[in-house]
N, C-alpha and C. Protein backbone atom coordinates (compact mmCIF):
# COMPACT_ATOMS: atom_id res chain seq x y z
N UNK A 1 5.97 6.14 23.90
CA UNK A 1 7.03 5.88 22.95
C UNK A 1 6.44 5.95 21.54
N UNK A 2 7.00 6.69 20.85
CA UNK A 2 6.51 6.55 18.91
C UNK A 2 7.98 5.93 18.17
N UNK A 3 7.76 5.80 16.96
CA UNK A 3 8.47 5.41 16.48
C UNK A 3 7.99 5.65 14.85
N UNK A 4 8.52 5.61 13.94
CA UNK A 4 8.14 5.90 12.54
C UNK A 4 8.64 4.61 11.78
N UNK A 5 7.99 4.52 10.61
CA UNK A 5 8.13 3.78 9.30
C UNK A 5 8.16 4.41 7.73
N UNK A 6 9.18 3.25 7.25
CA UNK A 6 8.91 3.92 6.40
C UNK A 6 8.74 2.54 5.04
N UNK A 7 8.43 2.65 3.95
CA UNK A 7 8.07 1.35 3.16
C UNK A 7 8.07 2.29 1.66
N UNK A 8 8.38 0.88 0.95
CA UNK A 8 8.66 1.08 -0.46
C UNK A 8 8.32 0.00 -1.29
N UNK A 9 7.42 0.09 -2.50
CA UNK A 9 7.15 -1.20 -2.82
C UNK A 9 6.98 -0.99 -4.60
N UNK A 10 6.77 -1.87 -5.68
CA UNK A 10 6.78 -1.93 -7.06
C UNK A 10 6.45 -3.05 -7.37
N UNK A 11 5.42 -2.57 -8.21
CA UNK A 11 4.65 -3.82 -9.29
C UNK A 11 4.50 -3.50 -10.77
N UNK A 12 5.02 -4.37 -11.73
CA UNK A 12 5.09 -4.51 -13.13
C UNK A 12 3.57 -4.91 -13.43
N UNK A 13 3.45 -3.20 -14.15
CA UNK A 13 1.67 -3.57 -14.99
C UNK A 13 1.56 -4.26 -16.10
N UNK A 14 0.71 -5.35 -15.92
CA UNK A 14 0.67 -6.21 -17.03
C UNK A 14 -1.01 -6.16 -17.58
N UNK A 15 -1.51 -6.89 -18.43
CA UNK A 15 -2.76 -6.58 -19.00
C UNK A 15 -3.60 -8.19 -18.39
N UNK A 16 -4.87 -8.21 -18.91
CA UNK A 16 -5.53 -8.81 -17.66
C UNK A 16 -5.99 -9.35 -16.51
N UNK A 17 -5.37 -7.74 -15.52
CA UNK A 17 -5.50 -7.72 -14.41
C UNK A 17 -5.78 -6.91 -13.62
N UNK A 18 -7.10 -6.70 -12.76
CA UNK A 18 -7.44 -5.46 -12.29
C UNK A 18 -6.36 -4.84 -11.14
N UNK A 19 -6.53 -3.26 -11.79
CA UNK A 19 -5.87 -2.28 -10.83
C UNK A 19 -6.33 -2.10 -9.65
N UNK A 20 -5.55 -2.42 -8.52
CA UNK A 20 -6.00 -2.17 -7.18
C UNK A 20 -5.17 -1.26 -6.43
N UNK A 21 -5.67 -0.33 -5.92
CA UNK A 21 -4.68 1.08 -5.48
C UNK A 21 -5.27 1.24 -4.09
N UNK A 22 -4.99 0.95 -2.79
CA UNK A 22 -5.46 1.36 -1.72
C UNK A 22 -7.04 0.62 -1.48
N UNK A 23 -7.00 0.12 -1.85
CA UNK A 23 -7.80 -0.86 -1.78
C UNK A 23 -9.16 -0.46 -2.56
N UNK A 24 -9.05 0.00 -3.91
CA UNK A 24 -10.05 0.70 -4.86
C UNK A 24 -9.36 0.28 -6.14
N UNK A 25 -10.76 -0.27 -6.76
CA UNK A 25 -10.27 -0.69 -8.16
C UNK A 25 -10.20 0.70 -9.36
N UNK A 26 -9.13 0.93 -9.85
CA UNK A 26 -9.01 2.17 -10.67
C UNK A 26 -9.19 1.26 -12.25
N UNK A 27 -10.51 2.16 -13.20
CA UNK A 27 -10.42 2.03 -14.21
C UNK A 27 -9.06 2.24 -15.12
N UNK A 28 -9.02 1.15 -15.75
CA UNK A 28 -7.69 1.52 -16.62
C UNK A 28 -7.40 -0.02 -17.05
N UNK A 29 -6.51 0.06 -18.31
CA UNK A 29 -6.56 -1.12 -19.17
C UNK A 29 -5.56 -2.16 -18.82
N UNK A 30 -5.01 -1.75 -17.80
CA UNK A 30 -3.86 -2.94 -17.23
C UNK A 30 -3.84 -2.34 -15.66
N UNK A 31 -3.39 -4.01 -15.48
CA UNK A 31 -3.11 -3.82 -13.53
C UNK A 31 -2.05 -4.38 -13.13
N UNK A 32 -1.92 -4.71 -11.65
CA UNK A 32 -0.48 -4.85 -11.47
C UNK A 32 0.03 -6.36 -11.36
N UNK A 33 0.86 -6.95 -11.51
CA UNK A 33 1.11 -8.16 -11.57
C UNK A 33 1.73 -8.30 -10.26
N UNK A 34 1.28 -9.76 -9.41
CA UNK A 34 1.87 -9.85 -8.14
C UNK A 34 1.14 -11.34 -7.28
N UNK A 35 1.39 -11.86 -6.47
CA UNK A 35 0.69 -13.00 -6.03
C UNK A 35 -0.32 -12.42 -5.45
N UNK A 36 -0.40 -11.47 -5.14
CA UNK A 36 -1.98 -10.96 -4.10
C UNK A 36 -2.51 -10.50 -5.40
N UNK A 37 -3.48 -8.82 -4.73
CA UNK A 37 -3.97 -8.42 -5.82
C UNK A 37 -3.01 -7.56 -6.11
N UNK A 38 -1.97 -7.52 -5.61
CA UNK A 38 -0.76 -6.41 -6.11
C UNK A 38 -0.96 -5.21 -6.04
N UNK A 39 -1.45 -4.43 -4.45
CA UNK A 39 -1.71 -3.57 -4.78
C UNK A 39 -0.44 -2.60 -3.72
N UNK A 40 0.40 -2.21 -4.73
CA UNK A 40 1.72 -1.83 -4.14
C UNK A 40 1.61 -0.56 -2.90
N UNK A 41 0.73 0.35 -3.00
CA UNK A 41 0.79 1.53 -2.11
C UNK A 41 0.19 0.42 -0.58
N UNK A 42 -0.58 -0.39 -0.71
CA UNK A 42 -0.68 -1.11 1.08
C UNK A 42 0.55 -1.77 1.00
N UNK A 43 1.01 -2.25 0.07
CA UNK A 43 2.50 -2.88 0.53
C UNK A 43 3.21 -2.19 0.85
N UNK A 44 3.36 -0.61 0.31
CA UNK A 44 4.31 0.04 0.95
C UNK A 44 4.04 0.29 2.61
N UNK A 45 2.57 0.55 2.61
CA UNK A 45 2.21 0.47 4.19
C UNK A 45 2.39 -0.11 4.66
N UNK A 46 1.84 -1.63 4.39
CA UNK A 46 2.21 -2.87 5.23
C UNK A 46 3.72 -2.70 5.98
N UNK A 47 5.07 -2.62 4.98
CA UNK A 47 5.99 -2.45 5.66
C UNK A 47 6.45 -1.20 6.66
N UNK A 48 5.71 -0.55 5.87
CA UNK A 48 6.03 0.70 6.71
C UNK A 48 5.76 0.52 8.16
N UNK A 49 4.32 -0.23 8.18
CA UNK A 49 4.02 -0.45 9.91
C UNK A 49 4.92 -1.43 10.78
N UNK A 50 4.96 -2.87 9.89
CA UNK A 50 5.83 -3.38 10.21
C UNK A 50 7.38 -3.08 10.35
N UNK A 51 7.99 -2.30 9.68
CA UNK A 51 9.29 -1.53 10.26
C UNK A 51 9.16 -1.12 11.22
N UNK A 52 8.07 -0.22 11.10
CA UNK A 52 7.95 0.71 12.62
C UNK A 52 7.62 0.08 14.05
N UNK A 53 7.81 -0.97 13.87
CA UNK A 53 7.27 -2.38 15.06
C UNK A 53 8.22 -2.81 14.83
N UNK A 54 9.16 -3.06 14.45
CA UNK A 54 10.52 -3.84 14.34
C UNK A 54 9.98 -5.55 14.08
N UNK A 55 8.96 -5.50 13.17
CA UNK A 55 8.53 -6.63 12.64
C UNK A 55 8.89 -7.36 11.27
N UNK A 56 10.19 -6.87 10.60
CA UNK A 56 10.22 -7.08 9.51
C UNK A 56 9.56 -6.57 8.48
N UNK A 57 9.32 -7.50 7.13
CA UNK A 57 8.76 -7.00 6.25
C UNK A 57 7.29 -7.56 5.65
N UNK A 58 6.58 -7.68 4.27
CA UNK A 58 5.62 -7.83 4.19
C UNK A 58 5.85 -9.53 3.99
N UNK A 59 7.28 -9.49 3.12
CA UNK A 59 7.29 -10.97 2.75
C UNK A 59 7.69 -12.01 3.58
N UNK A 60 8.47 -11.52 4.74
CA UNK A 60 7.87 -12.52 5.86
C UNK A 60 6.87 -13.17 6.55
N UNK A 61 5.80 -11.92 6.70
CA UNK A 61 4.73 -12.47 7.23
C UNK A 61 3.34 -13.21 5.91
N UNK A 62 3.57 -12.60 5.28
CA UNK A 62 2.73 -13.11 3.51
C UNK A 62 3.58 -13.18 2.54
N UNK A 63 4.26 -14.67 2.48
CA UNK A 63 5.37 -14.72 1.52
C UNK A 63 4.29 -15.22 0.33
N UNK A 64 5.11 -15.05 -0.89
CA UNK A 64 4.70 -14.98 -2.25
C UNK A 64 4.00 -16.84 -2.91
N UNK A 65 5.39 -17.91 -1.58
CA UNK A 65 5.22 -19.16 -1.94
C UNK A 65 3.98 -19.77 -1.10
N UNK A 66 3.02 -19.25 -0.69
CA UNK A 66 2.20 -20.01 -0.06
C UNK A 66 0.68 -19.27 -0.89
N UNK A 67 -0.15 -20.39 -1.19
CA UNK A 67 -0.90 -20.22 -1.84
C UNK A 67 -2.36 -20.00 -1.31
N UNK A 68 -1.97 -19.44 -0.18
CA UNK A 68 -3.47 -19.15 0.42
C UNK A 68 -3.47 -17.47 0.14
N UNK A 69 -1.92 -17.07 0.22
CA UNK A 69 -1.93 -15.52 0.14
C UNK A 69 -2.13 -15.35 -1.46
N UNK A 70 -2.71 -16.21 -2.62
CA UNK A 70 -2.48 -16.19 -4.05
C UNK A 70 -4.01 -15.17 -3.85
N UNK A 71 -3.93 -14.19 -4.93
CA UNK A 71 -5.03 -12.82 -5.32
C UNK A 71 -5.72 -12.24 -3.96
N UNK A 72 -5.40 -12.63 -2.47
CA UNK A 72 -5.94 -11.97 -1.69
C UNK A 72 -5.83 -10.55 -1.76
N UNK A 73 -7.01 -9.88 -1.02
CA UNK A 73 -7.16 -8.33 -0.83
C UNK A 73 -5.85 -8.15 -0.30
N UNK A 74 -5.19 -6.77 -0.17
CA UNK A 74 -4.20 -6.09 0.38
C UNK A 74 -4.95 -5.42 1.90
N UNK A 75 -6.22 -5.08 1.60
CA UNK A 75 -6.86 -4.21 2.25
C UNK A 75 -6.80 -5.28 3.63
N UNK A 76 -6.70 -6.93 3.27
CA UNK A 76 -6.73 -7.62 4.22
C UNK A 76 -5.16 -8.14 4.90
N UNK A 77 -4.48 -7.45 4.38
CA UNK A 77 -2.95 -7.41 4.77
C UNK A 77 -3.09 -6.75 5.62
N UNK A 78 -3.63 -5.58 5.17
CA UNK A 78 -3.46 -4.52 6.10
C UNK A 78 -3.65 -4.82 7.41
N UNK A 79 -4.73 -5.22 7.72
CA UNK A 79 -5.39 -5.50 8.83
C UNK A 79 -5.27 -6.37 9.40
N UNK A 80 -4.25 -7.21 9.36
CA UNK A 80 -3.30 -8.46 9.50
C UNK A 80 -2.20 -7.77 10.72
N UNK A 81 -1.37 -6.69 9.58
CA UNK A 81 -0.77 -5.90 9.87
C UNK A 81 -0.75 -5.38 10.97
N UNK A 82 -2.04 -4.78 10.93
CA UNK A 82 -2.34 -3.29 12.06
C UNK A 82 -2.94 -4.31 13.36
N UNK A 83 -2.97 -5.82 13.58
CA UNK A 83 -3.23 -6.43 14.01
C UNK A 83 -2.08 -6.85 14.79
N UNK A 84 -0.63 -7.19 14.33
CA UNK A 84 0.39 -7.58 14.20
C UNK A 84 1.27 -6.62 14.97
N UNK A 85 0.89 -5.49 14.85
CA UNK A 85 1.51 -3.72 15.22
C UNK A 85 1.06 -3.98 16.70
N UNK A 86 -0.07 -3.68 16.81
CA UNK A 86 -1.34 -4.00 18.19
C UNK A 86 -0.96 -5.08 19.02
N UNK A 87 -0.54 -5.94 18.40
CA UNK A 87 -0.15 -7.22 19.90
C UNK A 87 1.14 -7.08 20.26
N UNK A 88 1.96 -5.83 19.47
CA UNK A 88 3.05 -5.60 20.28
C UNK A 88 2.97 -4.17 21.21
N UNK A 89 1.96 -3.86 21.09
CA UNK A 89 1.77 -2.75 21.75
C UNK A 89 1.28 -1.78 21.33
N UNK A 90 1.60 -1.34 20.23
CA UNK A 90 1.27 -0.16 19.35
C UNK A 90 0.29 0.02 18.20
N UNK A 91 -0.46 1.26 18.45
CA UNK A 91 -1.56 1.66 17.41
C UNK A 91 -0.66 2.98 16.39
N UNK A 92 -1.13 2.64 15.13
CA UNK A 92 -1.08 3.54 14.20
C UNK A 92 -1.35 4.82 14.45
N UNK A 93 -1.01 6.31 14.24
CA UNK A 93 -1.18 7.37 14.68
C UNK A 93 -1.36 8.04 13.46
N UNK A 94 -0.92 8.04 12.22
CA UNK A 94 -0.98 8.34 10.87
C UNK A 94 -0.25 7.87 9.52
N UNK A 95 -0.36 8.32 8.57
CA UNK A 95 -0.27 7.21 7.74
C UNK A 95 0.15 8.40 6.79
N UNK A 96 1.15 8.23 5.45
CA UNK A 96 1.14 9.00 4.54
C UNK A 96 1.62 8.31 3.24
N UNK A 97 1.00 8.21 2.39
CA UNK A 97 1.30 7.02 0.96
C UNK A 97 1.41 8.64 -0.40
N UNK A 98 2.48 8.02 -0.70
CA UNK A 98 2.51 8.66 -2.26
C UNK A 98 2.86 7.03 -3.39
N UNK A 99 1.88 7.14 -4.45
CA UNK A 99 1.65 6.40 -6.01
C UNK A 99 2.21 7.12 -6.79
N UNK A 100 3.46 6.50 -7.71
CA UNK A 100 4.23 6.82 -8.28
C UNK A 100 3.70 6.35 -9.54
N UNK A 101 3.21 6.70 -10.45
CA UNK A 101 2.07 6.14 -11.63
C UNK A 101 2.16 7.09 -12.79
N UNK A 102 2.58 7.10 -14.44
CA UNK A 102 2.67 8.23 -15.25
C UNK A 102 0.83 8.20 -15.58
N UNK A 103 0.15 7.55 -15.46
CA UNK A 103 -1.11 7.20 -16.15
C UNK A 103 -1.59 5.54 -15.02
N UNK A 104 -2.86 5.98 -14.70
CA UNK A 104 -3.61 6.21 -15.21
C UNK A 104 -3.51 8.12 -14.36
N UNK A 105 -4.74 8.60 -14.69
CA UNK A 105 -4.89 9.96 -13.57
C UNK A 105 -5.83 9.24 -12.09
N UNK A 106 -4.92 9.16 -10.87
CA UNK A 106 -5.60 9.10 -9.85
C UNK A 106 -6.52 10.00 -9.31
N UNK A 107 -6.27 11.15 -9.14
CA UNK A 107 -7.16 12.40 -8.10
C UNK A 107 -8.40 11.87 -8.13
N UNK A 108 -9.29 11.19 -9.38
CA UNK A 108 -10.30 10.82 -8.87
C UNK A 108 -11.15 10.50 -7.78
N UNK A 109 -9.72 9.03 -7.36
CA UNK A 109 -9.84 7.88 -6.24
C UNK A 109 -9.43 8.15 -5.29
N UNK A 110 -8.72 9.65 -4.87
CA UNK A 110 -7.79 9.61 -3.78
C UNK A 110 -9.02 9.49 -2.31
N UNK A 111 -10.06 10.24 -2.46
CA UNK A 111 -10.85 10.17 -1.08
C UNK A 111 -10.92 8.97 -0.67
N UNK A 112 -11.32 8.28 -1.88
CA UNK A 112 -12.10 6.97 -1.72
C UNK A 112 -10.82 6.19 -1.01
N UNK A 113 -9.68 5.99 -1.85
CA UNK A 113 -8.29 5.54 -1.01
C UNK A 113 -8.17 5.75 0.40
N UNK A 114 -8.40 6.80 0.75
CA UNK A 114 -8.08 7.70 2.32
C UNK A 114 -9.06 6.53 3.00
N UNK A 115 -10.19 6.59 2.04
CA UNK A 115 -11.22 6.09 3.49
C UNK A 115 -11.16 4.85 3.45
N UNK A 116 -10.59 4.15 2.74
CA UNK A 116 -10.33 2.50 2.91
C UNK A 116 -9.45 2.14 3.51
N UNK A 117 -8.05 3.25 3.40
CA UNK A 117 -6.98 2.96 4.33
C UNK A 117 -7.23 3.14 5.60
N UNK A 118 -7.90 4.36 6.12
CA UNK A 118 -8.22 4.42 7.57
C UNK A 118 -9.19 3.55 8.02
N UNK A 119 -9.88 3.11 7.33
CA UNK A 119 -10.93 2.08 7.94
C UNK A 119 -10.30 0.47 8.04
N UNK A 120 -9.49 0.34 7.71
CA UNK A 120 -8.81 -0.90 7.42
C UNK A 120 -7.84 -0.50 8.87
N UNK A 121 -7.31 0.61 8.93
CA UNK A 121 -6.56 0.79 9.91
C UNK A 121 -6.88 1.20 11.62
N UNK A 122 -8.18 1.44 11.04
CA UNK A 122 -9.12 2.34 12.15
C UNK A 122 -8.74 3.20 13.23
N UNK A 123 -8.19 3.88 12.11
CA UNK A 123 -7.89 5.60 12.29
C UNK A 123 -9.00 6.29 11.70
N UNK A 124 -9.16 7.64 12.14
CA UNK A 124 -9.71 8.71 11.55
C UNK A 124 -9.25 9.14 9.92
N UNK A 125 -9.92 8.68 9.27
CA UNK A 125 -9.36 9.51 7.44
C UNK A 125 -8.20 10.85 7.77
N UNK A 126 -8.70 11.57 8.62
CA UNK A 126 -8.09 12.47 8.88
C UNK A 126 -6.41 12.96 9.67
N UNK A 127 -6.44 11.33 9.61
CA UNK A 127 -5.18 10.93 9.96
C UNK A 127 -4.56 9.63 8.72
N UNK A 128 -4.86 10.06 7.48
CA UNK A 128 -4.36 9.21 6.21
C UNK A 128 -4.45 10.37 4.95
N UNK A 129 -2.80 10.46 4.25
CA UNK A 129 -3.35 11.00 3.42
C UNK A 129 -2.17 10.10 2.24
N UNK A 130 -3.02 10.51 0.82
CA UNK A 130 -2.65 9.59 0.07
C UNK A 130 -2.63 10.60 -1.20
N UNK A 131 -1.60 10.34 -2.08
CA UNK A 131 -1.14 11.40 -2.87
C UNK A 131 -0.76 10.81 -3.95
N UNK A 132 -0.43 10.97 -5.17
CA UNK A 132 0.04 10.79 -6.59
C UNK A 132 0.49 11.85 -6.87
N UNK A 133 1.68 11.05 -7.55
CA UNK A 133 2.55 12.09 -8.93
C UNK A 133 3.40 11.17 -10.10
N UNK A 134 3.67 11.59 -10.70
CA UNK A 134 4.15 11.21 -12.42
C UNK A 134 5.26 11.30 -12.08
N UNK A 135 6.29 10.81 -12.99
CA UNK A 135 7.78 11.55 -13.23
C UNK A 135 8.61 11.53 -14.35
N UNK A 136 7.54 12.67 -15.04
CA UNK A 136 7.84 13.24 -16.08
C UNK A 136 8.34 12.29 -17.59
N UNK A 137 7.49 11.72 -16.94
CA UNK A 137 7.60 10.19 -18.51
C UNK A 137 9.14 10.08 -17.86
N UNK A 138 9.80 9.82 -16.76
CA UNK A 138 11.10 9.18 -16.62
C UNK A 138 11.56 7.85 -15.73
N UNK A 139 11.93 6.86 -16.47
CA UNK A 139 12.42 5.57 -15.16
C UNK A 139 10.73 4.59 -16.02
N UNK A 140 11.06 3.25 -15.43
CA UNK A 140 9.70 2.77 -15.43
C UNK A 140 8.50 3.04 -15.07
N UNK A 141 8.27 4.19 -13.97
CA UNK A 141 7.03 4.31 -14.06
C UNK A 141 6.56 5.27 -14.94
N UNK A 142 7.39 6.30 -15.77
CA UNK A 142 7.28 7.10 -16.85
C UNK A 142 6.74 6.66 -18.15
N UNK A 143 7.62 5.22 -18.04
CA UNK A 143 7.50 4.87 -19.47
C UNK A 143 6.26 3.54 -19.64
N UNK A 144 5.42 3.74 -17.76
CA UNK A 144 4.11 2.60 -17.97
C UNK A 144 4.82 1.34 -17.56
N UNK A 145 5.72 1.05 -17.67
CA UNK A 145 6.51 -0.39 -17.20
C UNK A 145 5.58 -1.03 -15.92
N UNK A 146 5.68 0.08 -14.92
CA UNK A 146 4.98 -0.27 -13.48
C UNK A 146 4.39 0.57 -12.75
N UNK A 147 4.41 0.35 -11.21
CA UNK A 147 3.93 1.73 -10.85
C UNK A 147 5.04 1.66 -9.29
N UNK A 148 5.04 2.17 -8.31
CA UNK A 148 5.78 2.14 -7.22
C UNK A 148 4.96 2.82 -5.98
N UNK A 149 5.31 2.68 -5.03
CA UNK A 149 4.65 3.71 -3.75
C UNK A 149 5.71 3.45 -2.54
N UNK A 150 5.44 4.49 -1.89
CA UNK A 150 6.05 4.79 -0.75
C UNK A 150 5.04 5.27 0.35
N UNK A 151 5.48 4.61 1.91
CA UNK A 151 4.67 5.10 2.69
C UNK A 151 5.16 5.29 3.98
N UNK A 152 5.20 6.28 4.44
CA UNK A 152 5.39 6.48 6.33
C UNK A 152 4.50 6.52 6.81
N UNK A 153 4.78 6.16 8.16
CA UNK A 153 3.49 5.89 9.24
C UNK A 153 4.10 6.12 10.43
N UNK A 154 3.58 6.59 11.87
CA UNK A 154 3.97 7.08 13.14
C UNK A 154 2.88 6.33 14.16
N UNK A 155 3.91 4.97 14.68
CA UNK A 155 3.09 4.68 15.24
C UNK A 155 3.13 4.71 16.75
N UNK A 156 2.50 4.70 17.64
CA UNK A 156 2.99 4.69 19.54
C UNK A 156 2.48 3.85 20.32
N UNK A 157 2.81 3.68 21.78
CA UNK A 157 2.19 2.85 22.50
C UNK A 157 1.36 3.40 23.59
């Protein structure tokens, strides 16, 4: 049996706070504001897996009011997650994240992204891919306000 996910997530960049993107800190002069480290593209995953498990969402299982989840890794959501997926039966099969960001320029970080997500997920890299694009200076993430991500995932038993 497979089943797919899909997840959507947004964080308002504010200034002294590091950027965390897939579980890699990206140089740049503001980061994202959020009770974890806010790092929106695993949140989009997170749910994505959890949809695809008929587990709800991220803020059920790591709600915002409990203060143990205050600046934790995402990278450790994840794996919460893919933990969460697994005791119902099902392993992750692939993963696909797009970062919706006018600035900073990602391509740098994207490998480095791939290989934190699959290792967190423990999949093959080669089954994660992770992508950026702009939009055209339009909406909040154009104008720097925030950033957004989206992610599907295919997972089976």
């Amino acid at each position: 049996m497979i089943r797919t996910g899909f997840g959507y997530d947004v964080h308002k960049l504010t200034e002294g706070r590091d950027l965390i993107l897939c579980g890699e800190k990206i140089e740049y002069e503001k980061g994202l504001l959020g009770h974890s480290d806010a790092d929106v593209a695993l949140h989009a995953l997170c749910d994505a897996l959890l949809g695809a498990a008929a587990l709800g969402d991220i803020g059920r299982h790591f709600p915002d009011t409990d203060e143990k989840y205050r600046g934790i890794s995402s990278i450790l959501l994840l794996k919460e997650v893919v933990r969460l997926v697994g005791d119902k039966g099902y392993a992750a099969v692939n993963a696909d994240i797009t970062i919706v960001a006018q600035r900073p320029k990602l391509s740098p970080y994207i490998e480095k992204m791939r290989e934190n997500v699959a290792k967190a997920m423990g999949i093959d890299i080669d089954f994660v891919n992770v992508k950026a694009t702009t939009t055209e200076k339009l909406g909040f993430e154009g104008r720097e306000e925030g950033i957004s991500a989206t992610a599907s995932v295919l997972i089976e038993k």
